[in-house]
Protein backbone atom coordinates (compact mmCIF):
# COMPACT_ATOMS: atom_id res chain seq x y z
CA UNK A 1 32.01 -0.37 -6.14
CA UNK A 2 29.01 -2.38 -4.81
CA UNK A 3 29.10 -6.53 -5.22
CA UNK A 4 26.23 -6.49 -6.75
CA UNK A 5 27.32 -3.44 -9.80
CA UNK A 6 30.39 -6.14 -10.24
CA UNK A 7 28.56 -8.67 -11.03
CA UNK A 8 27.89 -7.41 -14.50
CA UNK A 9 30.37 -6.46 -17.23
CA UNK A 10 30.53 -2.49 -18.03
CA UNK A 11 28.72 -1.44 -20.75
CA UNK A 12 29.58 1.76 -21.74
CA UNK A 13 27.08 3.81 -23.63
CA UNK A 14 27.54 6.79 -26.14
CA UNK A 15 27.34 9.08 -23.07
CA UNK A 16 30.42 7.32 -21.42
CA UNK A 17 27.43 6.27 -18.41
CA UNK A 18 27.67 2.96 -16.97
CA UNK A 19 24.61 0.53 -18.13
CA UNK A 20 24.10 -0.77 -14.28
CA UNK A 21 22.96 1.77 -11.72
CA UNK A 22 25.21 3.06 -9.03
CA UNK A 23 23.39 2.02 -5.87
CA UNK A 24 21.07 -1.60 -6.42
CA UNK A 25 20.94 -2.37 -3.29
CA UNK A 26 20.35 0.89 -1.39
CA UNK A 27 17.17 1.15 -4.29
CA UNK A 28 16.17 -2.50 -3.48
CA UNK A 29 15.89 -1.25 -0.12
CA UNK A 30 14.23 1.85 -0.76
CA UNK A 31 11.65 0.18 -2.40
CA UNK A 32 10.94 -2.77 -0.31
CA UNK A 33 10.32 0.22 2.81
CA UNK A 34 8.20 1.80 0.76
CA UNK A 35 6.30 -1.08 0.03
CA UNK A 36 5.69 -2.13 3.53
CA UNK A 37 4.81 1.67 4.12
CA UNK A 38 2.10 1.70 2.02
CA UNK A 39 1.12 -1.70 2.90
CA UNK A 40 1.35 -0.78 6.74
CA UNK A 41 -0.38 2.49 6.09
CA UNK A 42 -3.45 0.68 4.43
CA UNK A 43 -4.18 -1.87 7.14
CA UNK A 44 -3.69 1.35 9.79
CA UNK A 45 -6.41 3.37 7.82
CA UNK A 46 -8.34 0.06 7.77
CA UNK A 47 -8.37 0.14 11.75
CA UNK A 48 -9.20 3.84 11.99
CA UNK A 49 -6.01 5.13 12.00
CA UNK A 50 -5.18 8.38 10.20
CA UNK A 51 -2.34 9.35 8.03
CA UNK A 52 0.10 11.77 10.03
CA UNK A 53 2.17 12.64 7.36
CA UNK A 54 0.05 15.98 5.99
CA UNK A 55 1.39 15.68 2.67
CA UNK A 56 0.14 11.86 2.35
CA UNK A 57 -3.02 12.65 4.29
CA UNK A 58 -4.19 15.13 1.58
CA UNK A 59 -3.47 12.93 -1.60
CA UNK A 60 -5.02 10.20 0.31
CA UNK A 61 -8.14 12.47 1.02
CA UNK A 62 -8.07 13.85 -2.84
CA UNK A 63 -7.19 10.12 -4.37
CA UNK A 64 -7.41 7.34 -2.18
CA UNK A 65 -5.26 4.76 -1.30
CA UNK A 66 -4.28 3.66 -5.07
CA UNK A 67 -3.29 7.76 -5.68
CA UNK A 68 -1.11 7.32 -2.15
CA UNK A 69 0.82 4.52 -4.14
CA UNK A 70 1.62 6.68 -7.38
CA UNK A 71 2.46 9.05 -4.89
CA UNK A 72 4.89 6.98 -2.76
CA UNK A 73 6.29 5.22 -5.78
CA UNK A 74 6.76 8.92 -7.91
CA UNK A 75 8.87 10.33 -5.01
CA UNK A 76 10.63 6.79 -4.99
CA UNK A 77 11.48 6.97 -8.55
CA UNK A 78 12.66 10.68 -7.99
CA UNK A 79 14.82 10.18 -5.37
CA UNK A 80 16.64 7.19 -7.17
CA UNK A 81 17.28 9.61 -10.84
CA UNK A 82 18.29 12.00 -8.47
CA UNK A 83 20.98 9.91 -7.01
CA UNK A 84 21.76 8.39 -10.09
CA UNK A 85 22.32 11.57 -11.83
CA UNK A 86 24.59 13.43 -9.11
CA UNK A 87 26.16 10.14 -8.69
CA UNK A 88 27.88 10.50 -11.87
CA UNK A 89 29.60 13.36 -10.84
CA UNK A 90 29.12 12.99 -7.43
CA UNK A 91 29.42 9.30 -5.85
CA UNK A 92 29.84 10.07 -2.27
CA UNK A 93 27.13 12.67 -2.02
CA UNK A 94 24.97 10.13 -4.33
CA UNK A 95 25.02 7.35 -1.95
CA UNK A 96 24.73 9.30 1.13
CA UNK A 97 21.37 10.55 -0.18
CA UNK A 98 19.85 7.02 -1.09
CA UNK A 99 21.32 5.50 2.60
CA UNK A 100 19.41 8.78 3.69
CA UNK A 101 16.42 8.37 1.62
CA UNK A 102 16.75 4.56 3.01
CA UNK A 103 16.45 5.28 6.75
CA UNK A 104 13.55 8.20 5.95
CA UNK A 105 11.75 5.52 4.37
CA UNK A 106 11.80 2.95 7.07
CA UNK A 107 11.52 5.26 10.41
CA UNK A 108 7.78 5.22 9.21
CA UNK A 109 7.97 1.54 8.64
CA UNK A 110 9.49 0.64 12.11
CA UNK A 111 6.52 2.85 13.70
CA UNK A 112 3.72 1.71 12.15
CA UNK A 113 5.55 -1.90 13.26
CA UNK A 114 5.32 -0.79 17.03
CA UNK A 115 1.72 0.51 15.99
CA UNK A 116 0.46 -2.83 14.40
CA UNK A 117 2.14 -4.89 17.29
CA UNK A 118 0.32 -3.34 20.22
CA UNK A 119 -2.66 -3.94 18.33
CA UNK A 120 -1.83 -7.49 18.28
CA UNK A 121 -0.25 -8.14 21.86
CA UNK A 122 -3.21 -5.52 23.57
CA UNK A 123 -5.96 -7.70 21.95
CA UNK A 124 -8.14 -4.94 21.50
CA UNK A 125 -9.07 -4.02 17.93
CA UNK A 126 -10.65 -0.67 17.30
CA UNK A 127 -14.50 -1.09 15.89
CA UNK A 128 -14.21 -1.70 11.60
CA UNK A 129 -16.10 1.84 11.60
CA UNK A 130 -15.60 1.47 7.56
CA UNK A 131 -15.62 -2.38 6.88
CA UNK A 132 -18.16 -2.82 4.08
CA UNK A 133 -19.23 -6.29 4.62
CA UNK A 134 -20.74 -4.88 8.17
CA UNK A 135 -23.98 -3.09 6.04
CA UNK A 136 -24.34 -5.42 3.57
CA UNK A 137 -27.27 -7.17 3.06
CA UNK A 138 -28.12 -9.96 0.91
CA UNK A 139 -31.84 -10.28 -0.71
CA UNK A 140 -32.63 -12.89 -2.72
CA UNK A 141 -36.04 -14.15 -3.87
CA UNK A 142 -37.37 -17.54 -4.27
CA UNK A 143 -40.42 -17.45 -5.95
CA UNK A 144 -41.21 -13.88 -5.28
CA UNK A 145 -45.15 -15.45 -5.20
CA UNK A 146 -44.74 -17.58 -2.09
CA UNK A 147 -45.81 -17.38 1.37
CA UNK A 148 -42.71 -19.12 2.79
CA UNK A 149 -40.42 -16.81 3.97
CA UNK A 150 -37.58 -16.32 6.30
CA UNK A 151 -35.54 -13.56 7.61
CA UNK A 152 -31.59 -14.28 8.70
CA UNK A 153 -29.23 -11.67 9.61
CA UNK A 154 -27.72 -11.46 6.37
CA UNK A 155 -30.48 -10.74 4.76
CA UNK A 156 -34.23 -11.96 3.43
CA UNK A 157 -34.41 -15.25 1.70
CA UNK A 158 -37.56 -16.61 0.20
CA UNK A 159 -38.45 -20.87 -0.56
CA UNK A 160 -39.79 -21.75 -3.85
CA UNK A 161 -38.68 -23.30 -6.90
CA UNK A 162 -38.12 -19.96 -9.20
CA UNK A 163 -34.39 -18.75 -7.91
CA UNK A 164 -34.06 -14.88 -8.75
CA UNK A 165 -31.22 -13.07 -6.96
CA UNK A 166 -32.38 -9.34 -6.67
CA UNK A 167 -28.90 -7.66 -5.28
CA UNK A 168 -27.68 -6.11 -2.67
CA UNK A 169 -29.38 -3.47 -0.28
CA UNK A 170 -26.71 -0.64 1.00
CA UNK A 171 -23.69 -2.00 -1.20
């Protein structure tokens, strides 16, 4: 039985099934990989990376990042009934599925490490081709009446005493 399942007293319910799941810390493992995956995936896609996975690549395409999460969290959730169910019956072949759904879920995790690493150590950051700040300009209008006027790279700023913000161009 795992230490941390013993920790807790049996409950038994109606069914005869044991209130505590079979496998905590094989699940608190599967979820923490799966967090960094999607966490590691995101700041890969933020540096022009692309999604190699075809499965992830096309709900990412369909639903974004935020549909990639339901997605990785779904087949999370999935995998743990799963092993919960057949563990009932089955405890060996129960836990030998989470320790395998364990190591599936961090072999991407560990890559995307060596990925992020050589981004650091080479130095060289690919160009933010999709960083929004990069087209945003700022316009806002000082007494839209006055002469005085000055350009900065952020944007066009007008002096005067009436303060009128008038938005954003391209954002």
């Amino acid at each position: 039985m795992n230490v941390a399942a013993e920790q807790f007293p049996k409950q038994d319910s109606p069914a005869g099934l044991s209130a505590v799941v079979l496998f905590p810390n094989l699940y608190l493992w599967l979820v923490f990989f799966a967090s960094l995956d999607i966490v590691f995936t995101r700041v890969i896609l933020f540096f022009s990376g692309v999604e190699i996975n075809p499965i992830a690549g096309v709900v990412i395409a369909a639903f974004g990042v935020p549909g990639m999460s339901v997605f990785k969290f779904s087949v999370v959730t999935f995998v743990i009934i799963v092993c919960e169910i057949v563990g009932r019956t089955k405890r060996k072949t129960a836990k030998q599925l989470a320790v395998f759904a364990v190591v599936v879920t961090g072999f991407p995790v560990v890559w995307s490490s060596v990925l992020l690493m050589s981004l650091i150590v080479g130095g060289e950051l690919p160009p933010l081709e999709d960083d929004p700040s990069r087209d945003r300009q700022h316009v806002v209008e000082y007494a839209p009446s006055s002469e005085l006027a000055m350009e900065l790279p952020s944007g066009i700023y007008r002096a005067g005493s009436n303060c009128r913000r008038e938005g954003f161009l391209n954002g």
